[in-house]
N, C-alpha and C. Protein backbone atom coordinates (compact mmCIF):
# COMPACT_ATOMS: atom_id res chain seq x y z
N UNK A 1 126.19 75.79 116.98
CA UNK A 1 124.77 75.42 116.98
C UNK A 1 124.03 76.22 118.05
N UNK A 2 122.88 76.51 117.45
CA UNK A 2 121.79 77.87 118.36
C UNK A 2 121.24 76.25 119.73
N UNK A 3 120.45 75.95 120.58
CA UNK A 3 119.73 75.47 121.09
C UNK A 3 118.50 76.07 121.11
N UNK A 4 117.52 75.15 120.31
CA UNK A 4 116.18 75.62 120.25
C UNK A 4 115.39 74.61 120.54
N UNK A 5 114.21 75.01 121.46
CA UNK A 5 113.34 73.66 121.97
C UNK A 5 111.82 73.60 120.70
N UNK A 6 111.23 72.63 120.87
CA UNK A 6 110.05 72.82 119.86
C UNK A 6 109.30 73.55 120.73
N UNK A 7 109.12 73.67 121.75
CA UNK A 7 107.95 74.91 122.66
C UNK A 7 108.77 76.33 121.71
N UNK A 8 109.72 76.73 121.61
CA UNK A 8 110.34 78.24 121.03
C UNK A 8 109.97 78.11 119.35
N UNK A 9 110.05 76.91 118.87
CA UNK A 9 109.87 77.03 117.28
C UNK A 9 108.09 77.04 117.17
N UNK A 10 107.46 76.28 117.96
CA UNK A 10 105.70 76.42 118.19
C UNK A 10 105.93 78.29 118.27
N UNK A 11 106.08 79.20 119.80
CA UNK A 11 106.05 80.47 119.33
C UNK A 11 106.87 80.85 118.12
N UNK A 12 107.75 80.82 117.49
CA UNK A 12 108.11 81.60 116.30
C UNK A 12 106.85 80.90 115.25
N UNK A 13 106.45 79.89 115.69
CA UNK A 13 105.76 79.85 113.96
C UNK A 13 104.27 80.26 114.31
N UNK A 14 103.81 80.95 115.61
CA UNK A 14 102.42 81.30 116.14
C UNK A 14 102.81 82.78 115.92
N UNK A 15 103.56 83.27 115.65
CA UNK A 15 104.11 84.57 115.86
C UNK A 15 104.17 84.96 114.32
N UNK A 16 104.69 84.02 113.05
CA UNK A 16 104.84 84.29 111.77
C UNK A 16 103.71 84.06 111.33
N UNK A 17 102.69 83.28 111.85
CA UNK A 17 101.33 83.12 111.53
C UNK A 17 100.43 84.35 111.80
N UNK A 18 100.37 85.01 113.13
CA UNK A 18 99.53 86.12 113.55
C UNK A 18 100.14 87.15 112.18
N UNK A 19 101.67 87.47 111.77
CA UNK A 19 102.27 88.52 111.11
C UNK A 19 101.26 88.08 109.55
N UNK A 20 101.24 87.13 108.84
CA UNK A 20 100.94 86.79 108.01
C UNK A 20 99.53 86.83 107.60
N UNK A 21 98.52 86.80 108.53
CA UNK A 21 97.25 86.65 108.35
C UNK A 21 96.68 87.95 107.40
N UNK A 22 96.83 88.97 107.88
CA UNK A 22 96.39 90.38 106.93
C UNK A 22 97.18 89.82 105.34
N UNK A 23 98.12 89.10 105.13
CA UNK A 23 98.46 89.62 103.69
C UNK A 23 97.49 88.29 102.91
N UNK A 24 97.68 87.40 103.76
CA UNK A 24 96.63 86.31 103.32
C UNK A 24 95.41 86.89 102.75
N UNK A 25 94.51 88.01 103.59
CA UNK A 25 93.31 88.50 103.06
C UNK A 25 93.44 89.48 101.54
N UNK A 26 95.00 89.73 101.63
CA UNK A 26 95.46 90.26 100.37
C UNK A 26 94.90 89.48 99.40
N UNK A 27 95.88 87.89 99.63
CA UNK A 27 96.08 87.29 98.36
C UNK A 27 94.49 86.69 98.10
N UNK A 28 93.79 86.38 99.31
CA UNK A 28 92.44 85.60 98.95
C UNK A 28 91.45 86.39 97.84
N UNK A 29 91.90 88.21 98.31
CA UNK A 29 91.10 89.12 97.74
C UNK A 29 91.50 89.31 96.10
N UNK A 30 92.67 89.11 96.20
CA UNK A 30 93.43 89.02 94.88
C UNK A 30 92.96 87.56 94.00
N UNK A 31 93.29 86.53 94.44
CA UNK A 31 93.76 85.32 93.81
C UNK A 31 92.51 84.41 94.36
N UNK A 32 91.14 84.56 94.53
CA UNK A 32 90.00 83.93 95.16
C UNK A 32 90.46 82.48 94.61
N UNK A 33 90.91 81.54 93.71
CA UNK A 33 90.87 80.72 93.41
C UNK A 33 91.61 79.79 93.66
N UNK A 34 92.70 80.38 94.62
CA UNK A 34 93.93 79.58 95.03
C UNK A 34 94.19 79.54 96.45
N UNK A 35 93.56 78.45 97.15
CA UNK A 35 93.48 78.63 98.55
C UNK A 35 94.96 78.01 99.45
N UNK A 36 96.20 78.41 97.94
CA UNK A 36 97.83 77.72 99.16
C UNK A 36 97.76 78.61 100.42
N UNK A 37 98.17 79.31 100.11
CA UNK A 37 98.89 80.13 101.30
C UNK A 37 97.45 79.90 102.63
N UNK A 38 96.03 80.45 102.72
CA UNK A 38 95.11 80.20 103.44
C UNK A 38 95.39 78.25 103.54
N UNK A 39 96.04 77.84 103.08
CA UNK A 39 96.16 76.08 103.70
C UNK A 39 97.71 75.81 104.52
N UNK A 40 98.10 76.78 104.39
CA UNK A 40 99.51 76.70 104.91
C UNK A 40 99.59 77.53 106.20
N UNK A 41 98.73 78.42 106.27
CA UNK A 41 98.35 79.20 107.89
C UNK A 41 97.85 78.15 108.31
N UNK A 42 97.10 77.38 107.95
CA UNK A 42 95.95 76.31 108.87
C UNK A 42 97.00 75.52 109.36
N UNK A 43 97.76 75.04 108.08
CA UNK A 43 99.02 73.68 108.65
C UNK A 43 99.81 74.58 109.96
N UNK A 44 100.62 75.19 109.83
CA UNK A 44 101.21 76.18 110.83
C UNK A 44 100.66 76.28 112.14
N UNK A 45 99.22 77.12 112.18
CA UNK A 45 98.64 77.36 113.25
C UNK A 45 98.49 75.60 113.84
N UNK A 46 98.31 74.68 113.21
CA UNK A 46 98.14 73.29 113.89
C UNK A 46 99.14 72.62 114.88
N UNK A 47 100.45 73.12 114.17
CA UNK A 47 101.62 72.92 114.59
C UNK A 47 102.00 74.14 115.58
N UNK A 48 101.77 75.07 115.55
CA UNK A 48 101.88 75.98 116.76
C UNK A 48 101.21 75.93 118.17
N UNK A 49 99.93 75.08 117.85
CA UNK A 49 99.12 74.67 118.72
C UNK A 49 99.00 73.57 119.96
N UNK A 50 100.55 73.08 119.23
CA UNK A 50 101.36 71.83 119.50
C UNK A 50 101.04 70.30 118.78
N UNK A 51 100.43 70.56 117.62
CA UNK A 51 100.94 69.55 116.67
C UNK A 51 102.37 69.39 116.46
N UNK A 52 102.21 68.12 115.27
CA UNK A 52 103.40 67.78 114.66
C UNK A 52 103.84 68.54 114.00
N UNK A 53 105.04 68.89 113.19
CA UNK A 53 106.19 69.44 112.25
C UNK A 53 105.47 68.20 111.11
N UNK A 54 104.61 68.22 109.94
CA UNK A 54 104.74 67.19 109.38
C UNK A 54 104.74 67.40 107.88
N UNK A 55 104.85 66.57 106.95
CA UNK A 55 105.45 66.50 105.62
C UNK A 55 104.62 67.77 104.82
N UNK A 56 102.86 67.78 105.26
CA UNK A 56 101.79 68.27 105.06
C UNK A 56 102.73 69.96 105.38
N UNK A 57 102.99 70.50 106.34
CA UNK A 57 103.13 71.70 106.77
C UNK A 57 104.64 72.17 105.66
N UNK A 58 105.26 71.63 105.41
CA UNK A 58 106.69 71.58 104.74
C UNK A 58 105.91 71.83 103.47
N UNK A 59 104.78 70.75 102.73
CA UNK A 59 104.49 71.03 101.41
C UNK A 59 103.68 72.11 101.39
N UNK A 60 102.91 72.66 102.25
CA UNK A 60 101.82 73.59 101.94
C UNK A 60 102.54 74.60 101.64
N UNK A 61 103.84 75.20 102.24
CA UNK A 61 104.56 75.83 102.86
C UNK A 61 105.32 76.66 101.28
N UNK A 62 106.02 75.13 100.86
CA UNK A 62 106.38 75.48 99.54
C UNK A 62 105.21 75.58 98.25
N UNK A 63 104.19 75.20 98.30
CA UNK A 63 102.79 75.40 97.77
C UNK A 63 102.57 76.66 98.13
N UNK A 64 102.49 77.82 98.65
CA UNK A 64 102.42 79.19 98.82
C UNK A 64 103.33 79.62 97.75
N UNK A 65 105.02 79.47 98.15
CA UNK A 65 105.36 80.03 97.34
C UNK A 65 105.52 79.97 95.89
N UNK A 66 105.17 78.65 94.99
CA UNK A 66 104.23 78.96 94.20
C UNK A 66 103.41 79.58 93.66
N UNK A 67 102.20 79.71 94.63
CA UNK A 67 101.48 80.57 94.73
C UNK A 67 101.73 81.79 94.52
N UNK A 68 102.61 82.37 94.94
CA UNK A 68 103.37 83.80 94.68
C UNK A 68 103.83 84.38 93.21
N UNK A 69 104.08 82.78 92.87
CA UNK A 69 104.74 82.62 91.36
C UNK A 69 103.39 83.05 90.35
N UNK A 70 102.55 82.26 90.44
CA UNK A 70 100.91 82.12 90.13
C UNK A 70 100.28 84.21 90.22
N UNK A 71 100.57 84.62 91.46
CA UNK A 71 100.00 85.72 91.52
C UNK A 71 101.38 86.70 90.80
N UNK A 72 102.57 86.21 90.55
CA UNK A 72 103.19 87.21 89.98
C UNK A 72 102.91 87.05 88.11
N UNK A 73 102.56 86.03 87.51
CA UNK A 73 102.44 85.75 86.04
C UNK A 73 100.63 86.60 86.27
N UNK A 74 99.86 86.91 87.42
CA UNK A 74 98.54 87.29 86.48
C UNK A 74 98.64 88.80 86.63
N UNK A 75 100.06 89.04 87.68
CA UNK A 75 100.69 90.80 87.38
C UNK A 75 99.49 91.32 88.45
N UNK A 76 99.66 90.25 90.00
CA UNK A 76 99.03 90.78 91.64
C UNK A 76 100.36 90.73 91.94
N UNK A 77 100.66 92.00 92.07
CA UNK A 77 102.11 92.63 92.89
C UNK A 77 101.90 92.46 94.38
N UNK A 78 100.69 93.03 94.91
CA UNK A 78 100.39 92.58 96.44
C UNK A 78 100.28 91.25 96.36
N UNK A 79 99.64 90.75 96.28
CA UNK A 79 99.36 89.20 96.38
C UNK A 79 100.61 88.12 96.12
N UNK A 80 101.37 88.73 95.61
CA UNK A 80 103.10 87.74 95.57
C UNK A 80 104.00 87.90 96.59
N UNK A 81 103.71 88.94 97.25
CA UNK A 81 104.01 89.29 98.72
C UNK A 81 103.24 88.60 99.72
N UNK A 82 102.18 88.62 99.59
CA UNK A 82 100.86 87.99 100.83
C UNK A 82 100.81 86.12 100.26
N UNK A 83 101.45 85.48 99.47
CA UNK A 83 102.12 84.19 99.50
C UNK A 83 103.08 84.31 100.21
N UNK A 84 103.79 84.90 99.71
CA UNK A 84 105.18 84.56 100.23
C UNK A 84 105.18 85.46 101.58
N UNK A 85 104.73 85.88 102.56
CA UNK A 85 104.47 85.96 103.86
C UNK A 85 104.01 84.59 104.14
N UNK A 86 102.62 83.86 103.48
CA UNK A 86 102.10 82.53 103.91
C UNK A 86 103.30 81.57 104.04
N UNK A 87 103.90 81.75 103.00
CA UNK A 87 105.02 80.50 102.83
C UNK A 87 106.20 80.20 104.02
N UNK A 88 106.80 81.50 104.58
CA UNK A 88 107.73 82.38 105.20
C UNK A 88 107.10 81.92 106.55
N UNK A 89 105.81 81.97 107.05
CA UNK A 89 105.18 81.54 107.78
C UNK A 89 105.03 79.59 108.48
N UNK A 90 104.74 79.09 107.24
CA UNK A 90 104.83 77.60 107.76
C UNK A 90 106.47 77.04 107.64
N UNK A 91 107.38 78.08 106.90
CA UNK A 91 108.60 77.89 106.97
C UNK A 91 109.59 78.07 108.11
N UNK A 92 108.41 78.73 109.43
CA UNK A 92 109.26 79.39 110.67
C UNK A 92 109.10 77.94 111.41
N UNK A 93 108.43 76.86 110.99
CA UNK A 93 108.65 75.85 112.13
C UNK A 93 109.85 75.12 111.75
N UNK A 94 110.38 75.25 110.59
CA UNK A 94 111.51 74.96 110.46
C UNK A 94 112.94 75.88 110.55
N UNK A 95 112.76 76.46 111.34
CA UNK A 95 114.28 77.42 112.13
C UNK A 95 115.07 76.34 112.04
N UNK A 96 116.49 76.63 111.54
CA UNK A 96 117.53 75.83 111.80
C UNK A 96 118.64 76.34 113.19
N UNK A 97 119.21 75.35 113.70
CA UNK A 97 119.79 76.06 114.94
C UNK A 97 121.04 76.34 114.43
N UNK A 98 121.13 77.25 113.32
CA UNK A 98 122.99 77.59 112.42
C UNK A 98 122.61 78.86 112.78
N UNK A 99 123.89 79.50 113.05
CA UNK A 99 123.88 80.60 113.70
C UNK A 99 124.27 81.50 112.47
N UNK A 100 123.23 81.23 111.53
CA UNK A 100 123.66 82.19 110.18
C UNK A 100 121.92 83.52 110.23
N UNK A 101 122.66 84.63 109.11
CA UNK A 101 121.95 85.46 109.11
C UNK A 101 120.64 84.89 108.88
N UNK A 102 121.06 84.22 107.56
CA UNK A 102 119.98 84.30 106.32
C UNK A 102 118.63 83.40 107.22
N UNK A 103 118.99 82.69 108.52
CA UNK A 103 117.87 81.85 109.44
C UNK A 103 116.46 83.38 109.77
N UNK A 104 117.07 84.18 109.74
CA UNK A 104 116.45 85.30 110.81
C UNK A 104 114.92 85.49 109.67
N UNK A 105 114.85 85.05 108.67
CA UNK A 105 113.60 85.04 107.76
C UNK A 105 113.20 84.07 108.43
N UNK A 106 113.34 83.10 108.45
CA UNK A 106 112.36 81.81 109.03
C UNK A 106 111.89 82.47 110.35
N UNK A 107 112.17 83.92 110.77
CA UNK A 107 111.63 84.48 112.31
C UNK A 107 111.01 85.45 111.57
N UNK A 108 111.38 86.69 110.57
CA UNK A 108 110.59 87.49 110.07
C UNK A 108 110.47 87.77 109.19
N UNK A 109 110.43 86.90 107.89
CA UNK A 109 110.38 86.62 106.74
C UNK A 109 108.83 87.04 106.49
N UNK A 110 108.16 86.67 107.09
CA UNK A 110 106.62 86.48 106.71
C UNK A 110 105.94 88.25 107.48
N UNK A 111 106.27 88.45 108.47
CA UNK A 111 105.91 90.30 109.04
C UNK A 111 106.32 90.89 107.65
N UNK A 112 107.57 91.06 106.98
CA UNK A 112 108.35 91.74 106.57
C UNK A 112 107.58 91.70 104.76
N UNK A 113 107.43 90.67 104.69
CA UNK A 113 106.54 90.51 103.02
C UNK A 113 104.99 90.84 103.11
N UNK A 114 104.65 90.27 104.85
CA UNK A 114 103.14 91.27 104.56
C UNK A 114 103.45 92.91 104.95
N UNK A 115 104.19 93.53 105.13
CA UNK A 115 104.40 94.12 105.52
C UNK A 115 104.74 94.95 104.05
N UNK A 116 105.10 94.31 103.06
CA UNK A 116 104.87 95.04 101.22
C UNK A 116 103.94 95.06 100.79
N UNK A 117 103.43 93.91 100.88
CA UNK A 117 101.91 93.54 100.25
C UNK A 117 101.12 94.31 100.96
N UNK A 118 101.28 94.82 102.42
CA UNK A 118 100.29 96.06 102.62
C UNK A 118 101.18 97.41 101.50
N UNK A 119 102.03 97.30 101.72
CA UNK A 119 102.29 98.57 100.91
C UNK A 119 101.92 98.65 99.67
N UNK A 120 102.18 97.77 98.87
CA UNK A 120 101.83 97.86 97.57
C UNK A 120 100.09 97.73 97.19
N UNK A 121 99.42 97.27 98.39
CA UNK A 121 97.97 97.52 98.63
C UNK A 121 97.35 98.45 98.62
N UNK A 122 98.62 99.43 99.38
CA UNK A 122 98.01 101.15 99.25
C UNK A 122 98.70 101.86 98.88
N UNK A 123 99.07 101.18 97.16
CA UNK A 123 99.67 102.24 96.19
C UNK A 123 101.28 102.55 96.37
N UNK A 124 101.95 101.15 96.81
CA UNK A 124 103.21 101.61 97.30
C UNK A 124 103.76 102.48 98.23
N UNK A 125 102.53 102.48 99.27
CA UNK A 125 102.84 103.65 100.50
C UNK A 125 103.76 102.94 101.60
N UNK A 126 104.92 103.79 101.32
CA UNK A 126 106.19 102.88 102.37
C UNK A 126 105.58 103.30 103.73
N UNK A 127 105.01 104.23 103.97
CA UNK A 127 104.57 104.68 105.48
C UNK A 127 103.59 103.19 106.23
N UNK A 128 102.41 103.15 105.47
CA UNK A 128 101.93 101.91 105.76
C UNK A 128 102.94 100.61 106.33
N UNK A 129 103.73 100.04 104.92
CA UNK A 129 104.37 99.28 105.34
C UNK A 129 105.68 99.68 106.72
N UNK A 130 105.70 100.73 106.75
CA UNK A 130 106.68 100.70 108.27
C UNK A 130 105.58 100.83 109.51
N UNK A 131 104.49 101.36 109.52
CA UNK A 131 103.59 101.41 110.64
C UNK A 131 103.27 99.41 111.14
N UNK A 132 103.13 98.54 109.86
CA UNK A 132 103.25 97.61 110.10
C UNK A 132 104.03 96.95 110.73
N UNK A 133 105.03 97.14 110.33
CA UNK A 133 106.63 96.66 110.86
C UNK A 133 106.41 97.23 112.12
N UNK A 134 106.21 98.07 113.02
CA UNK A 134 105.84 98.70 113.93
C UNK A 134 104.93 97.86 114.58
N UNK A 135 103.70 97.39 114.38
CA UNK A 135 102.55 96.88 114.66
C UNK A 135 103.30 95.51 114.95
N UNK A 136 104.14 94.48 114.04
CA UNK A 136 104.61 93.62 114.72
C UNK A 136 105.43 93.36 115.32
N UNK A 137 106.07 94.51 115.40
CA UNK A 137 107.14 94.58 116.83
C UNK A 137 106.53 94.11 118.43
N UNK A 138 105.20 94.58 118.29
CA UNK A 138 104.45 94.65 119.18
C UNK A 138 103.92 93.14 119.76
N UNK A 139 103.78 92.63 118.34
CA UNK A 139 103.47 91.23 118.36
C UNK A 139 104.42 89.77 118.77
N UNK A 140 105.53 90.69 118.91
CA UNK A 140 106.48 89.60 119.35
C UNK A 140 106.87 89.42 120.60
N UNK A 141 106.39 88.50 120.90
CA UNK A 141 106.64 88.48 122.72
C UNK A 141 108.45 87.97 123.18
N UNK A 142 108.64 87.87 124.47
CA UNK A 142 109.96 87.89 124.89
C UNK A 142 110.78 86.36 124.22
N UNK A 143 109.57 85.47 123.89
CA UNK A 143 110.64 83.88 123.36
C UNK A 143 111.03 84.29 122.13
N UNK A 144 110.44 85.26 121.28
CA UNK A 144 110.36 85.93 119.65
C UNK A 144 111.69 85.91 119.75
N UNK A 145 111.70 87.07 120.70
CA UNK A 145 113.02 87.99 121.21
C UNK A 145 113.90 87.40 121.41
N UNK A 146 113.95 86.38 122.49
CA UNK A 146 115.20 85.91 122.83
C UNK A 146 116.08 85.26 121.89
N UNK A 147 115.21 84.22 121.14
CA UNK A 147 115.52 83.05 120.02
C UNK A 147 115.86 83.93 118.77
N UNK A 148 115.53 85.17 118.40
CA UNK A 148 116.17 86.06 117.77
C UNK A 148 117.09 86.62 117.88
N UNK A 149 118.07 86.90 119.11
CA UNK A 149 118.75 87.09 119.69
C UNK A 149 119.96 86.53 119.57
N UNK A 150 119.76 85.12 119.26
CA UNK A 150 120.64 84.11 119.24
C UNK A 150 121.51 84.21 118.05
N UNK A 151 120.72 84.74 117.02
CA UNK A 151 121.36 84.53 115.31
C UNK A 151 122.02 85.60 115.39
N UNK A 152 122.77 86.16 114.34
CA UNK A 152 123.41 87.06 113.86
C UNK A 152 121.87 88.23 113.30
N UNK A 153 122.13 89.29 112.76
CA UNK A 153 121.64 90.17 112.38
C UNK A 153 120.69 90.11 110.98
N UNK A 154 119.45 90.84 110.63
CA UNK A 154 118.99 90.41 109.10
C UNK A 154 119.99 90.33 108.18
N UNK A 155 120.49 89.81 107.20
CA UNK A 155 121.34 90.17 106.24
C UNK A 155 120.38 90.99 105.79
N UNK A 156 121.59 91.65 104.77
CA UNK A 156 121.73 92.91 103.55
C UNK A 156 121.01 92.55 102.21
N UNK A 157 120.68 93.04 101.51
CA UNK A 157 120.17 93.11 100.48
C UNK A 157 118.97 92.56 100.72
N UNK A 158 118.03 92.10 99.60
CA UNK A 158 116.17 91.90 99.59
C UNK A 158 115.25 92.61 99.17
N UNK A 159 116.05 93.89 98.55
CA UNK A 159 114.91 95.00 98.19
C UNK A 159 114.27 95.41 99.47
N UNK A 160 113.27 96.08 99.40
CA UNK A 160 112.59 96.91 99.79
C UNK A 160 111.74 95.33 101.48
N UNK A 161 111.56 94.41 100.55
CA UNK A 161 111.62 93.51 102.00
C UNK A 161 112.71 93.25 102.96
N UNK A 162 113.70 93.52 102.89
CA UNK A 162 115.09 93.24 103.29
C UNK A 162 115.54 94.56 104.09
N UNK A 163 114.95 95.84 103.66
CA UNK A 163 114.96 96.59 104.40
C UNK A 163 113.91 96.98 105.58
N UNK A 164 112.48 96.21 105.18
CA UNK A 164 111.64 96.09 106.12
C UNK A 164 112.02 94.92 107.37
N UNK A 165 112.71 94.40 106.68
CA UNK A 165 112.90 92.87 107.55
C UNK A 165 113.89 93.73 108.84
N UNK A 166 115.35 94.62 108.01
CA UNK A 166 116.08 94.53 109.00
C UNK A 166 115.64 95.51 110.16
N UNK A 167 114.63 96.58 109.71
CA UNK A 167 113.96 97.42 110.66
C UNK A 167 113.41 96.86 112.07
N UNK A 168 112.55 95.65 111.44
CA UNK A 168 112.23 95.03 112.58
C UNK A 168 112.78 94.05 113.48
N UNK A 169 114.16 93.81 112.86
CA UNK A 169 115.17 93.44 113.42
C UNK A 169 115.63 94.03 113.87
N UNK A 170 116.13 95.30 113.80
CA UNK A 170 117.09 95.88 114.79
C UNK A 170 115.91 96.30 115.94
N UNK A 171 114.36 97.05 115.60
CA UNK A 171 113.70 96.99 116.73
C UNK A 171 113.37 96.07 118.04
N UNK A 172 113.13 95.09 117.42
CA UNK A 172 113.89 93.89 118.58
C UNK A 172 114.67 93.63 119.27
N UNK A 173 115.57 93.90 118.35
CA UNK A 173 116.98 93.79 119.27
C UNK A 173 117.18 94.75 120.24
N UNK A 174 116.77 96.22 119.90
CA UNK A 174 116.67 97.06 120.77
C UNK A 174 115.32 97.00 122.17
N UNK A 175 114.70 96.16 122.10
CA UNK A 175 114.01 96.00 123.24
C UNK A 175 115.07 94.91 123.81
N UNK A 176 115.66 93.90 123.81
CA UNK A 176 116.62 93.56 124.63
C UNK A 176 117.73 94.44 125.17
N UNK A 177 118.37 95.77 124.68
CA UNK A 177 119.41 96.47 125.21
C UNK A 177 118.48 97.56 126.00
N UNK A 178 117.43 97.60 125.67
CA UNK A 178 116.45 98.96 126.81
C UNK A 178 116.00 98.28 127.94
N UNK A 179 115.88 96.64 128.20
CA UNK A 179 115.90 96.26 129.82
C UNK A 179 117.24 96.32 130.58
């Protein structure tokens, strides 16, 4: 078992919230009619703020990814990414303390999918999406780090998110071995 306090799960889910916000403007721009994912940053940011963990933030959470479902049947390729960043997002207040890979999404699950949905925004330009991944490296301060630290490594596979994910995983990790 990892030890994690709710002050470290408040930053990871203030941290998957800041990553998430750009793909949100994806999906709003895409999908004007479906305000999950923009209700599931709000639940999140509430709880990062030092609210509760409550039933509301869990459902909005899975209500995004839905949402994703919704923007993949009207054939918004960005916008099924910029849910499922939202979702990935109110899903980081629930980190489990198992010292398994597959936890390390509930830390950058949500950078790593807006981080397509910009790409596929501008025409599938992988450059974009790694300048991003880049951009939230930046965004992760030292509790990001540490509590990331704790798990094992991104797992393998995910497509093209899975390889964004583990980029910014190993960048992390490498700011802990350069102090």
């Amino acid at each position: 078992m990892i030890e994690l306090s709710m002050a470290e799960l408040r930053e990871i889910t203030a941290y998957a919230v800041a990553c998430a916000e750009p793909a949100v403007a994806i999906f709003e721009r895409d999908c004007p009619d479906d305000p999950r994912p923009r209700a599931v940053l709000d639940e999140a940011r509430r709880f990062a703020a030092g609210g509760n963990r409550t039933k509301t933030l869990r459902v909005t959470a899975l209500a995004a990814h839905r949402a994703a479902r919704t923007a993949r049947e009207r054939e918004c390729e960005a916008a099924v990414d910029a849910a499922r960043a939202a979702g990935h997002a109110g899903g980081a207040a629930y980190l489990h303390p198992l010292a398994k890979a597959h936890q390390v999404k509930h830390i950058l699950g949500a950078a790593a999918h807006t981080a397509r949905a910009i790409e596929l925004d501008a025409g599938d330009d992988r450059d974009v999406g790694a300048d991003y991944i880049e951009k939230t490296g930046g965004l992760a301060g030292p509790v990001v780090v540490s509590v990331l630290t704790r798990y094992p490594t991104a797992p393998g596979g995910g497509g093209r998110v899975g390889e964004l994910m583990r980029s910014l995983d190993a960048s992390l990790r490498q700011v802990t071995t350069d102090r």
